[in-house]
Protein backbone atom coordinates (compact mmCIF):
# COMPACT_ATOMS: atom_id res chain seq x y z
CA UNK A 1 -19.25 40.41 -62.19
CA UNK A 2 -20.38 37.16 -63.89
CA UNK A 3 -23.96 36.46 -63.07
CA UNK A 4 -24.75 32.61 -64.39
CA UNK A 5 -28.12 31.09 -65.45
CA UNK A 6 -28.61 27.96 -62.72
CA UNK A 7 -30.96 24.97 -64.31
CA UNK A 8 -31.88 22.04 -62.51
CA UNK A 9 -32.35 18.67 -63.87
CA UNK A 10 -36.30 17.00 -64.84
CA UNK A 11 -36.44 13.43 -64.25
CA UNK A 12 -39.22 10.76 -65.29
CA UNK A 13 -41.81 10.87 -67.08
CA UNK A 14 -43.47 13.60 -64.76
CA UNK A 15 -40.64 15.46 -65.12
CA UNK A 16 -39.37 15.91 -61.70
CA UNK A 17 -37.03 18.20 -60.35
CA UNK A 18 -34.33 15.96 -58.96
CA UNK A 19 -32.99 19.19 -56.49
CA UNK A 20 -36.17 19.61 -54.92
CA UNK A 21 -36.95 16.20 -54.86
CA UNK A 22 -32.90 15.44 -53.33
CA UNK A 23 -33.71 17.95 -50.84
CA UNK A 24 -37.43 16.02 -49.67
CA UNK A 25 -36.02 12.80 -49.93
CA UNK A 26 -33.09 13.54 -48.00
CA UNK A 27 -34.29 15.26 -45.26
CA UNK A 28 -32.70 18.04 -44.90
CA UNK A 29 -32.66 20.44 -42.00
CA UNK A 30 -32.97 24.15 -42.25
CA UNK A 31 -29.51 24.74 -41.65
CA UNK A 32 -28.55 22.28 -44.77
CA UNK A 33 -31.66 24.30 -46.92
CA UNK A 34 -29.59 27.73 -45.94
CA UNK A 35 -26.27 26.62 -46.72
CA UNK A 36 -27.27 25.01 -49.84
CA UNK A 37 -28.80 28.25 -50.81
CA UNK A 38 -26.35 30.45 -50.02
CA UNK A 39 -23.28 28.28 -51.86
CA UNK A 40 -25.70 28.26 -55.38
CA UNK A 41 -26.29 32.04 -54.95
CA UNK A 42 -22.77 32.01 -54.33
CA UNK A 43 -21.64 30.03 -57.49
CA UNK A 44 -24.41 32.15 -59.70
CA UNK A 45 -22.47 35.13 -59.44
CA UNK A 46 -18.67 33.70 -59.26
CA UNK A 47 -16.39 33.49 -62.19
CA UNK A 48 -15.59 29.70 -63.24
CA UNK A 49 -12.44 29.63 -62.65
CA UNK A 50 -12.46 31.61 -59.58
CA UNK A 51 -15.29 29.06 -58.42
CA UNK A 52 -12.40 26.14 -58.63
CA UNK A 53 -9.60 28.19 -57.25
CA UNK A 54 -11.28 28.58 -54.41
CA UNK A 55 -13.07 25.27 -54.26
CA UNK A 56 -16.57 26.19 -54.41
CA UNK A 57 -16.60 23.99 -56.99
CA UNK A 58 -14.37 20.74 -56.93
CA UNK A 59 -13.87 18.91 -60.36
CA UNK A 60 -14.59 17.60 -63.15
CA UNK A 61 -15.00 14.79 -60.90
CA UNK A 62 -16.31 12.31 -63.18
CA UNK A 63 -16.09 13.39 -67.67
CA UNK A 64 -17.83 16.86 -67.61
CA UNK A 65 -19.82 16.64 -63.90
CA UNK A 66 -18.45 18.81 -60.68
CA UNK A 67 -19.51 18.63 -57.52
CA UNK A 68 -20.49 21.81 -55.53
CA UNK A 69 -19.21 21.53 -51.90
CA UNK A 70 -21.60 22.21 -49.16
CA UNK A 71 -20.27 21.76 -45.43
CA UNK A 72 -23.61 22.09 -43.29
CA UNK A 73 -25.22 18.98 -40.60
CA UNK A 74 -24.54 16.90 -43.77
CA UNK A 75 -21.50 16.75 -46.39
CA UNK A 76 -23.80 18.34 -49.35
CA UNK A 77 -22.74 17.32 -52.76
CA UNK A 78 -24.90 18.23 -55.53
CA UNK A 79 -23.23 17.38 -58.97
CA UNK A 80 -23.85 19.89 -61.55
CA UNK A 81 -22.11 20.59 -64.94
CA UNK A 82 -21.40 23.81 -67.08
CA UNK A 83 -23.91 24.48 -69.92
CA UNK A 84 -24.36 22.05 -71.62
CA UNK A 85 -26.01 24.14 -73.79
CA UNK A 86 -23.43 27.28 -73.55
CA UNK A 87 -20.96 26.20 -70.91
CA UNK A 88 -20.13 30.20 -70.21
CA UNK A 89 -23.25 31.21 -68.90
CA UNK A 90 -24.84 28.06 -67.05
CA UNK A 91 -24.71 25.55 -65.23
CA UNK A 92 -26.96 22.53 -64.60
CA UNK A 93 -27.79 20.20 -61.23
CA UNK A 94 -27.87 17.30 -62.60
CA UNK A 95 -28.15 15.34 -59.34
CA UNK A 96 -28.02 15.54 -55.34
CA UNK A 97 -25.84 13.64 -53.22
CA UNK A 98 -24.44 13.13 -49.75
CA UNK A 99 -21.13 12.79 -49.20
CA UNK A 100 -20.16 9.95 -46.35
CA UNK A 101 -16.58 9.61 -45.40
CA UNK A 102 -15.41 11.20 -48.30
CA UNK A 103 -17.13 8.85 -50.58
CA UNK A 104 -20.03 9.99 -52.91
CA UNK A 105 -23.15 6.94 -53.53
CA UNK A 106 -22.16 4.19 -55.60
CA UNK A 107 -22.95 5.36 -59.37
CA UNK A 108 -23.90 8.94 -58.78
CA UNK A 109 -21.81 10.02 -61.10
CA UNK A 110 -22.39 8.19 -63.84
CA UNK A 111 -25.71 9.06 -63.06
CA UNK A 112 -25.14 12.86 -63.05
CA UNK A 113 -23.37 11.91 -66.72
CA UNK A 114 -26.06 10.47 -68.08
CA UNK A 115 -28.72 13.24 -67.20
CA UNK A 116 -26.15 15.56 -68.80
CA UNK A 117 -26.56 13.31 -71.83
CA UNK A 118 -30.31 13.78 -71.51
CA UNK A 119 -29.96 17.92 -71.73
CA UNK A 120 -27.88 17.26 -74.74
CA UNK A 121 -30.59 15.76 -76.45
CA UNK A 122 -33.56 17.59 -74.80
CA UNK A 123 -32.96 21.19 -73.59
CA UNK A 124 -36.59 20.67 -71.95
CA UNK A 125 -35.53 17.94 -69.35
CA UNK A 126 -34.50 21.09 -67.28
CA UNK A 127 -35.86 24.54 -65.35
CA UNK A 128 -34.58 27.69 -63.78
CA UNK A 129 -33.36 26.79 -60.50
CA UNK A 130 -34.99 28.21 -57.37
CA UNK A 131 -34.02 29.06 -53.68
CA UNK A 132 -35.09 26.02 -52.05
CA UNK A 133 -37.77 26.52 -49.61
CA UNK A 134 -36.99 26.61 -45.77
């Protein structure tokens, strides 16, 4: 069984992590913490194309950034992308997002891109994700 390394985005110059930060900004409820929680555990140890198949994972949805699919109070859409240093072990969040009426924020994915872009050029712009805290 695949077990994948999970890295989460570091934004600004202080190097934020833009999960944790998503999930304080945002809101969200214990119930969305859980869910959220339980899909990334869920897509650590799932095969990649398995993961799509079953549509844990929906994409690419915009060049090389997917969008994990969380159904909890909230429409939970973090984007994420494989590697980008070695695309068969890892993925990286590269950005959190709420889904309303089947429409993702204006420019989150070009957003989610360009962070991608960032790890390309700077393997330290990212850290070991974490279960988010309840």
């Amino acid at each position: 069984m695949p077990e994948y390394v999970l890295w989460d985005f570091l934004e600004g110059a202080r190097f934020e992590n833009v999960i944790l930060r998503w999930v304080q900004d945002e809101r969200l409820t214990k119930r969305d913490r859980a869910a959220l929680n339980n899909r990334i555990r869920r897509l650590a140890q799932t095969d990649y194309a398995l993961a799509v198949q079953t549509k844990l994972l929906a994409g690419p949805i915009y060049k090389h950034v997917y969008k994990l699919v969380i159904h909890a109070d909230r429409m939970l859409r973090p984007m994420l992308c494989r590697g980008p240093i070695d695309n068969e072990t890892e993925y990286t969040f590269l950005l959190g997002a709420i889904e309303i009426n089947w429409k993702l924020p204006r420019g989150s994915k070009e957003q989610a891109e360009g962070n991608r872009e960032v790890v390309l050029s700077n393997a330290d712009r990212r850290c070991i994700h974490e279960d988010i805290p309840q």
